[in-house]
Protein backbone atom coordinates (compact mmCIF):
# COMPACT_ATOMS: atom_id res chain seq x y z
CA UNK A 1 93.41 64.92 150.55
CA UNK A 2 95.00 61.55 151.85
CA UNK A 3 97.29 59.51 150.07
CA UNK A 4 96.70 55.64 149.59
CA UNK A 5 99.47 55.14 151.63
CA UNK A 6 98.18 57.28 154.59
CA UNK A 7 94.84 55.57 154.02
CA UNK A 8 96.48 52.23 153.90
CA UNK A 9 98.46 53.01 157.20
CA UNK A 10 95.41 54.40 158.64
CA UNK A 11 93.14 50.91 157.84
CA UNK A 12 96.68 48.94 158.98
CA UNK A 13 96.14 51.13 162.64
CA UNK A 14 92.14 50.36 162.75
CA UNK A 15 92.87 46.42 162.22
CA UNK A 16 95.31 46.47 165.10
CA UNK A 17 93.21 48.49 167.50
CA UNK A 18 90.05 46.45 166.54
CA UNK A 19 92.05 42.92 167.28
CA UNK A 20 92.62 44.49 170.45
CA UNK A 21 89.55 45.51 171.24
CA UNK A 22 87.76 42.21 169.91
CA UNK A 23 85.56 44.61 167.18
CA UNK A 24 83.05 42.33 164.76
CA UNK A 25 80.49 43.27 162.02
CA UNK A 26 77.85 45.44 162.83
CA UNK A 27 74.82 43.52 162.37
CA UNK A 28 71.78 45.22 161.86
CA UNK A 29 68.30 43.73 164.69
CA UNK A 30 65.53 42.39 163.32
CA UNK A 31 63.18 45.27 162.10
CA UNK A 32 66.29 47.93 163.09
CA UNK A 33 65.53 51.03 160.24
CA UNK A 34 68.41 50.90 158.10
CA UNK A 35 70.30 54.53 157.10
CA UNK A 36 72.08 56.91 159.23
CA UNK A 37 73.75 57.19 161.22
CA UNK A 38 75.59 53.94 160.73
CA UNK A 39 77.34 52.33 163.61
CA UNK A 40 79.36 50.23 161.43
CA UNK A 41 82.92 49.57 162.88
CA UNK A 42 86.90 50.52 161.53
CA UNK A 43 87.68 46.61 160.97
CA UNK A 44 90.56 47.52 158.39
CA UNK A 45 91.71 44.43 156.87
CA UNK A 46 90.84 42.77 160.42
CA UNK A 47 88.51 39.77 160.09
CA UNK A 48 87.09 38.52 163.68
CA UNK A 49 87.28 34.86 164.37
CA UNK A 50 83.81 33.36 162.99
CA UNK A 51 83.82 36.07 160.27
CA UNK A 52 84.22 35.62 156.53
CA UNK A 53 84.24 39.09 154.35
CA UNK A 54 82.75 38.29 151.47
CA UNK A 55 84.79 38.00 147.94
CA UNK A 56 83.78 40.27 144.26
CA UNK A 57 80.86 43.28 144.20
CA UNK A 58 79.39 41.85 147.27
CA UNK A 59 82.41 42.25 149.81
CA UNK A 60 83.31 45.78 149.05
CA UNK A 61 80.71 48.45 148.83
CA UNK A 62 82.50 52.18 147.72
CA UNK A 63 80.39 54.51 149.72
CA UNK A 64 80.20 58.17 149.71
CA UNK A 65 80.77 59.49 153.39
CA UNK A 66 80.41 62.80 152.88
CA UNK A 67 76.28 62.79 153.29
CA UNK A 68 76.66 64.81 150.20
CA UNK A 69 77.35 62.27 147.38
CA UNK A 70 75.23 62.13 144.38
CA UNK A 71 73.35 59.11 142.70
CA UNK A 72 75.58 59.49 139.38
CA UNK A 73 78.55 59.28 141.24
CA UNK A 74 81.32 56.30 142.05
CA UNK A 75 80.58 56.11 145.36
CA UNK A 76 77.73 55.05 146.64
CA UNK A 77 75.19 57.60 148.03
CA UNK A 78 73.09 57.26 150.94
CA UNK A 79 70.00 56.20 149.52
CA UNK A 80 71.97 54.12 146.74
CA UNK A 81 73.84 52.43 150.16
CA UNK A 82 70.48 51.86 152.20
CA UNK A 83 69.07 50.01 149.23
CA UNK A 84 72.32 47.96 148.95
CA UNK A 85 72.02 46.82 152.91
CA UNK A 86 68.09 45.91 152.50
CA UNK A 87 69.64 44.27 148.52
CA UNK A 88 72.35 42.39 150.38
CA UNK A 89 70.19 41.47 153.74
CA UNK A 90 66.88 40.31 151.62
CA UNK A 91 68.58 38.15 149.07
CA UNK A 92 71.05 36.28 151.88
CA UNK A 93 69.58 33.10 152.83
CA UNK A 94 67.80 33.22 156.16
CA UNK A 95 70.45 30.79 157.38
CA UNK A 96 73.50 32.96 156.80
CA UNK A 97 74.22 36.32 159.00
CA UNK A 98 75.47 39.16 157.65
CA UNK A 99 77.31 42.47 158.95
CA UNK A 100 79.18 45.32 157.61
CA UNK A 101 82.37 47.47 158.96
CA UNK A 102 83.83 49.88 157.05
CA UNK A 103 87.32 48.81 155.56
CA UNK A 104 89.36 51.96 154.61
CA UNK A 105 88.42 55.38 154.64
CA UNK A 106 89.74 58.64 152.99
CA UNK A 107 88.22 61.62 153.67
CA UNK A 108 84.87 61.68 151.70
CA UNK A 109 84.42 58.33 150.77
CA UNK A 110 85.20 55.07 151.84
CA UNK A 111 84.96 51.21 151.64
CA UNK A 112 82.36 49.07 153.70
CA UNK A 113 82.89 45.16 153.92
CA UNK A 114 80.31 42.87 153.82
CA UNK A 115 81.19 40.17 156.23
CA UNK A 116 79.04 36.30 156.98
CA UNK A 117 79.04 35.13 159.96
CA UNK A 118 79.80 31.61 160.70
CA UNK A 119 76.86 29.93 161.66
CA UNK A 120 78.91 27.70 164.02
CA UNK A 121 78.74 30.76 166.42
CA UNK A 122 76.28 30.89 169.27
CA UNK A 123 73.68 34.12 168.15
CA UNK A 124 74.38 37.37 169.39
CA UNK A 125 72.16 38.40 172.05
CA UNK A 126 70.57 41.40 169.85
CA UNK A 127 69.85 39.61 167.36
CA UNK A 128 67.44 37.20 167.17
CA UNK A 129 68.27 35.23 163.51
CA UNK A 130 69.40 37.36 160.08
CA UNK A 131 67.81 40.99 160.27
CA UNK A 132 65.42 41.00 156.74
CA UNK A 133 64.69 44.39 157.08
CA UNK A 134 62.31 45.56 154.44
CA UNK A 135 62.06 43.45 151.42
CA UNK A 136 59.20 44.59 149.32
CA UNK A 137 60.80 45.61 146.24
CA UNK A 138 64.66 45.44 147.73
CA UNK A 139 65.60 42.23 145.13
């Protein structure tokens, strides 16, 4: 099992390595199924330029990584995460953009931010506005 110290180091490395690499927020395309596998990003504590992680419950999900989580668990399970994403995406204002990178990681479950996007920003070519996913019964 990993320390928090090894897993702070480890989110520490990722933030370097994604400044380097100019990493953002995953953001998911308009009509783009939502649940694995996720392509989110290791931002660490690494916020792009134009990106704002958000603050309280909605800027930190605790997700179960493992595939094997359980509903009555801490973490977050898969199903319990995918409804989260559609939550989050369908009660953001069309307006604002969301994406998500994963934060710190241990070795079954780990921590994905929820980042806005600044709407100064020119749109990124896949995505045409905020991705609203499916959201009949996701509020």
């Amino acid at each position: 099992m990993l320390d928090l110290a090894t897993i702070h180091e480890l989110a520490a490395e990722a933030a370097q390595e994604a400044a380097q690499e100019g990493r953002e927020p995953y953001e998911y395309w308009d009509g783009e199924p939502i649940g694995p596998p996720f392509h989110f990003p290791f931002l660490g504590d690494y916020a792009p330029a134009g990106w704002r992680k958000r603050d309280g419950d909605d800027g930190d999900l605790f997700v179960d990584s493992s595939g094997l989580g359980e509903d009555d668990e801490a973490a977050l399970s898969v199903s319990q995460f995918v409804a989260e994403i559609k939550r989050l995406l369908c009660t953001t204002p069309p307006d604002k953009r969301l994406g998500f990178a994963v934060t710190e990681a241990g070795e079954f479950q780990l921590y994905v931010g929820v980042y806005e996007r600044d709407a100064e920003l020119p749109d990124s070519p896949q995505v045409n506005g905020h991705a609203r996913a499916d959201c009949d019964g996701a509020k």
